[in-house]
C-alpha atoms as a PDB file:
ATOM      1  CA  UNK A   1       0.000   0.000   0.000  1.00  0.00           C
ATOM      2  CA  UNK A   2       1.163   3.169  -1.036  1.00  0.00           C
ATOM      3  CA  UNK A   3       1.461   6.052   1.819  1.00  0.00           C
ATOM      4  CA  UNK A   4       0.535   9.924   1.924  1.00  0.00           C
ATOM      5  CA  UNK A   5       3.945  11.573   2.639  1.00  0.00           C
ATOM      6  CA  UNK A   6       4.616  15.432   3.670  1.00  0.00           C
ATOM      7  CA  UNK A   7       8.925  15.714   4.168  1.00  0.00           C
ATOM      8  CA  UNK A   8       9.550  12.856   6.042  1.00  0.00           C
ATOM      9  CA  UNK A   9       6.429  12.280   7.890  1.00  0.00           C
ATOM     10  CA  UNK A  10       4.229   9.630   6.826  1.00  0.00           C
ATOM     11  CA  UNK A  11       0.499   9.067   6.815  1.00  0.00           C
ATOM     12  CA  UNK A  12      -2.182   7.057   6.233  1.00  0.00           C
ATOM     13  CA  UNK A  13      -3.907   9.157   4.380  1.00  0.00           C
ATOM     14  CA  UNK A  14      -4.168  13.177   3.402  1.00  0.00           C
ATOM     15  CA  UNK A  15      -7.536  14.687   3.156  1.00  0.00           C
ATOM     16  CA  UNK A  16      -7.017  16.191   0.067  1.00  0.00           C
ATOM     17  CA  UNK A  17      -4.797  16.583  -3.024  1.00  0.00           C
ATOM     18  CA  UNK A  18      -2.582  19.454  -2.429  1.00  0.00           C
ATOM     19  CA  UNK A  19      -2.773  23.056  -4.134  1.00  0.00           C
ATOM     20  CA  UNK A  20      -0.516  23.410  -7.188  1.00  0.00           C
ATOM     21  CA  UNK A  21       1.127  26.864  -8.415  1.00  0.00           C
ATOM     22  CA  UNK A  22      -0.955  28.534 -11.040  1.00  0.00           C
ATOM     23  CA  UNK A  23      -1.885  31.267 -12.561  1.00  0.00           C
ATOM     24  CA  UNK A  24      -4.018  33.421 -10.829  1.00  0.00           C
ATOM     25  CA  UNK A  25      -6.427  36.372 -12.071  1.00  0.00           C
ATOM     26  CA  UNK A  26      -8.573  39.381 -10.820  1.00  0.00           C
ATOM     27  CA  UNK A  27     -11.931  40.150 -12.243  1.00  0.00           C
ATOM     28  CA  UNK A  28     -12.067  44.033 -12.887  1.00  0.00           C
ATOM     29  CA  UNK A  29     -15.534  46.023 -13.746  1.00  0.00           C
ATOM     30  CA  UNK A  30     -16.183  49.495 -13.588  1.00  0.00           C
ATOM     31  CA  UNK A  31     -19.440  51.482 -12.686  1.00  0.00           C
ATOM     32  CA  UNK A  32     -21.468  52.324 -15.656  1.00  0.00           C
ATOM     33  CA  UNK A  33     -19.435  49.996 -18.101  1.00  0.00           C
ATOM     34  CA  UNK A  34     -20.320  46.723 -19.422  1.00  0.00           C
ATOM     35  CA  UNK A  35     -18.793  43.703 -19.163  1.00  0.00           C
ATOM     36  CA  UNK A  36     -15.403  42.820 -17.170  1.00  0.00           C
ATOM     37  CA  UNK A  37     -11.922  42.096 -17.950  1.00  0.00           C
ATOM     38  CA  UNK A  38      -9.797  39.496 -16.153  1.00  0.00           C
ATOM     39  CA  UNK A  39      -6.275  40.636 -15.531  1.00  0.00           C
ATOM     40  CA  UNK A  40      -3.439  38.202 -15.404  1.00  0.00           C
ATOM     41  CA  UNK A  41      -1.782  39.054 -11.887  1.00  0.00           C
ATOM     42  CA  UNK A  42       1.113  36.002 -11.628  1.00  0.00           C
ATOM     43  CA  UNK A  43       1.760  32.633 -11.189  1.00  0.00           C
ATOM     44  CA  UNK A  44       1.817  31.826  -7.461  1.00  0.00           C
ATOM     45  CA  UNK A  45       0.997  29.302  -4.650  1.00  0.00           C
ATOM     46  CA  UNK A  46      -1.418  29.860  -2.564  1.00  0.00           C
ATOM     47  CA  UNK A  47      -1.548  28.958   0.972  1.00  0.00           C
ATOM     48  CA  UNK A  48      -3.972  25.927   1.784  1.00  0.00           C
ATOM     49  CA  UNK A  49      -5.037  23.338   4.961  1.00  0.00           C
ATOM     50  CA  UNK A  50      -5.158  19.414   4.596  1.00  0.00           C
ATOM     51  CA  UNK A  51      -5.616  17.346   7.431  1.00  0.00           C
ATOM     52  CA  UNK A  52      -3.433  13.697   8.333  1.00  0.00           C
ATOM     53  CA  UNK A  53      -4.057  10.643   9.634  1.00  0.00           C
ATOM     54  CA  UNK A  54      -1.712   8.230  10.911  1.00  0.00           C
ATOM     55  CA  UNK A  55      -1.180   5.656  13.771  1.00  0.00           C
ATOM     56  CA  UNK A  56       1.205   5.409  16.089  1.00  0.00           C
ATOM     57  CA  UNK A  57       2.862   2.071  18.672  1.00  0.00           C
ATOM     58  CA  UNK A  58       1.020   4.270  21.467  1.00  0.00           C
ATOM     59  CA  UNK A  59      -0.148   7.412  22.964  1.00  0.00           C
ATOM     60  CA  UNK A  60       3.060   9.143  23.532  1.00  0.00           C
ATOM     61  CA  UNK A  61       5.039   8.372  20.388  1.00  0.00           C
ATOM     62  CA  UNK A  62       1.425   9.967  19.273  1.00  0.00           C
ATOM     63  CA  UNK A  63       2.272  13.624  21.068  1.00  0.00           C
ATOM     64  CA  UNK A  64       5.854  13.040  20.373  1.00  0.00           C
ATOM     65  CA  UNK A  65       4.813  12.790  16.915  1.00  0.00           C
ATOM     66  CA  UNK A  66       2.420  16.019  17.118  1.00  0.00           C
ATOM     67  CA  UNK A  67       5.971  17.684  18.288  1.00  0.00           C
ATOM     68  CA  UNK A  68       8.092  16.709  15.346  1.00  0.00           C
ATOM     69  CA  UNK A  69       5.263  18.185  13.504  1.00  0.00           C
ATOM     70  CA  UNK A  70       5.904  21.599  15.408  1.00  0.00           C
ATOM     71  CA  UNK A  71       9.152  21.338  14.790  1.00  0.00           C
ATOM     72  CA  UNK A  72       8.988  21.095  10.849  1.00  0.00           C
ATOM     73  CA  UNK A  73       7.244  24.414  10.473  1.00  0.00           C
ATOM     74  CA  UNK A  74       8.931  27.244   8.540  1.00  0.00           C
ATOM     75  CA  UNK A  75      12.114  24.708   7.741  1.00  0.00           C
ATOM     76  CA  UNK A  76      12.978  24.173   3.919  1.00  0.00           C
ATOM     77  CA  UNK A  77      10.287  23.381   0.850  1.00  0.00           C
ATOM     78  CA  UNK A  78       9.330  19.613   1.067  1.00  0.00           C
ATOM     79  CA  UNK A  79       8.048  16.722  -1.030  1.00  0.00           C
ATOM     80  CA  UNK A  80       4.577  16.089  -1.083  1.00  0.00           C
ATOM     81  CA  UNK A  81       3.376  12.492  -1.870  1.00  0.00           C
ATOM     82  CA  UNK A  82      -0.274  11.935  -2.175  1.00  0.00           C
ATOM     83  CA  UNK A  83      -1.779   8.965  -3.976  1.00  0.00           C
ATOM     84  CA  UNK A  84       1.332   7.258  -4.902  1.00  0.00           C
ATOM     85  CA  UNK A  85       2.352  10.555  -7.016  1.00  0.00           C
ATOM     86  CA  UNK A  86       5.572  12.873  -6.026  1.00  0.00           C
ATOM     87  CA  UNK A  87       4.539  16.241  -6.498  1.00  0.00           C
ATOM     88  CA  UNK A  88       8.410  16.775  -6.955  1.00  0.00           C
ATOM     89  CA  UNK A  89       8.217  15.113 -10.143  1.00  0.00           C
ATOM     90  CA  UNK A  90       5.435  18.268 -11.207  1.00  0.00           C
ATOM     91  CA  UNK A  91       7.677  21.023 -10.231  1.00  0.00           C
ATOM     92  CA  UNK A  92       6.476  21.713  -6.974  1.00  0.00           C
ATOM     93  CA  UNK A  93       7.654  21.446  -3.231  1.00  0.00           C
ATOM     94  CA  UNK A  94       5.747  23.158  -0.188  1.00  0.00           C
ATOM     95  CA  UNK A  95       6.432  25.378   2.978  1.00  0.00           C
ATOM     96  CA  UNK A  96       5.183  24.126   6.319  1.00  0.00           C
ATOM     97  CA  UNK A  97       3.428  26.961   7.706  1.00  0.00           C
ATOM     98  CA  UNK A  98       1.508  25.746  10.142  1.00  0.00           C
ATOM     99  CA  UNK A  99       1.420  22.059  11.502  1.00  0.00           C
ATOM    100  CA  UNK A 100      -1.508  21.397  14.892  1.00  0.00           C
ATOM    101  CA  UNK A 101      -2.526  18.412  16.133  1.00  0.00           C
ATOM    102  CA  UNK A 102      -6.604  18.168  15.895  1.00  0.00           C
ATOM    103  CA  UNK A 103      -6.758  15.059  17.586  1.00  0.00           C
ATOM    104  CA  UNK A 104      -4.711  12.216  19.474  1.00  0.00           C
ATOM    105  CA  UNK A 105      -6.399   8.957  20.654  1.00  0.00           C
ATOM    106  CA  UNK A 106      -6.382   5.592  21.309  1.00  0.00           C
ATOM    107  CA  UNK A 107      -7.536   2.923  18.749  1.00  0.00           C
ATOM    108  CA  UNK A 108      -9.414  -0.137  19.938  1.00  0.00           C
ATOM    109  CA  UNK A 109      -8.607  -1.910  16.653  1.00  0.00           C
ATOM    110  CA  UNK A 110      -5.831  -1.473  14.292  1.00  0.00           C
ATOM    111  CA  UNK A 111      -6.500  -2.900  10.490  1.00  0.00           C
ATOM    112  CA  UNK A 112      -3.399  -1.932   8.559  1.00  0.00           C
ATOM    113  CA  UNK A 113      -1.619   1.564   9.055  1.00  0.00           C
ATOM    114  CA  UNK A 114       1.543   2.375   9.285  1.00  0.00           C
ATOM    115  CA  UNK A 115       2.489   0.421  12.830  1.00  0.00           C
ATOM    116  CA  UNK A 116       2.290  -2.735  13.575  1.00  0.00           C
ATOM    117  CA  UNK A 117       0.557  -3.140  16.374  1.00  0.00           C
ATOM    118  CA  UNK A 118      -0.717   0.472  16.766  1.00  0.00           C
ATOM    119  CA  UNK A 119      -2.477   1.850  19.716  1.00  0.00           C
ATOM    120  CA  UNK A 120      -2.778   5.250  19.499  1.00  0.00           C
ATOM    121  CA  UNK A 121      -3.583   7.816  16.436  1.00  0.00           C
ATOM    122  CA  UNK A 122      -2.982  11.599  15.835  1.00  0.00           C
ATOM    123  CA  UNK A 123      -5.051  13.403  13.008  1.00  0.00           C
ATOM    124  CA  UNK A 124      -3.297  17.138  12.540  1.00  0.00           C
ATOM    125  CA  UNK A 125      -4.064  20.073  10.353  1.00  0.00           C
ATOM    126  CA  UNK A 126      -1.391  21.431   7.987  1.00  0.00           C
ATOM    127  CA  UNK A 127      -0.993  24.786   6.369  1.00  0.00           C
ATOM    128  CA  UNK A 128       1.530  24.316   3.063  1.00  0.00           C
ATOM    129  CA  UNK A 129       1.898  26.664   0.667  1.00  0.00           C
ATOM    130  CA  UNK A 130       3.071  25.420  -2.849  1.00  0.00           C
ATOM    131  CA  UNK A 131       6.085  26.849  -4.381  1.00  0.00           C
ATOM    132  CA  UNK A 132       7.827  25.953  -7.875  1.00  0.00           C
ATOM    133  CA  UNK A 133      11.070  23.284  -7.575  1.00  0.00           C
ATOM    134  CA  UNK A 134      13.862  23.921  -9.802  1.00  0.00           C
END
């Protein structure tokens, strides 16, 4: 099985594809005039949130884990793996700006995951904001 990956953390899963760079527009009107124009204002990243998921052997590697997460914020652009696809291999790499743990708790059953034998899970929100690798 193929995991979700942001840097060197790994997950079971990422809520959502992440953001790419692109280019990005304003919508301009005026009063009295009809119609609009769209302006071309640059091509950009654009901060955005995804939530993780991932167990852990127990309830403190859980918080220690919610700590490395702290940790990684505002360090150097990282890979992105979601669905079994590098992002790297788009052009893109992405800035922790934010990294808090939503939850951390104890699993009754563990089917799979990343552990054997996990006890414990911790889902956290990210911010990332997509930049172009070259």
């Amino acid at each position: 099985m193929a995991w979700d990956r942001i840097g060197l953390f790994t997950f079971v899963r990422l809520s959502r594809p992440p953001a790419l760079v692109k280019q990005r527009t304003v919508v301009r009107s005026r009063p009295g005039a009809n119609g609009a124009t769209v302006q071309r204002v640059g091509i950009y990243g654009q901060p955005f949130k995804v939530e993780s998921f991932v167990d852990a052997a127990s309830f403190i590697e859980a918080e220690q884990l919610a700590a490395a997460y702290a940790e990684a914020v505002g360090g150097d652009a990282v890979s992105v793996i979601y669905g079994n696809l590098n992002y790297d291999t788009l052009g893109h790499r992405y800035f922790i700006l934010d990294a808090e743990p939503l939850e951390i708790d104890r699993l009754v059953t563990a089917l799979g995951g990343t552990t054997y034998g996990a006890t414990a899970f911790l889902r956290a929100e990210w911010e990332l904001l997509p930049v172009r690798a070259f």
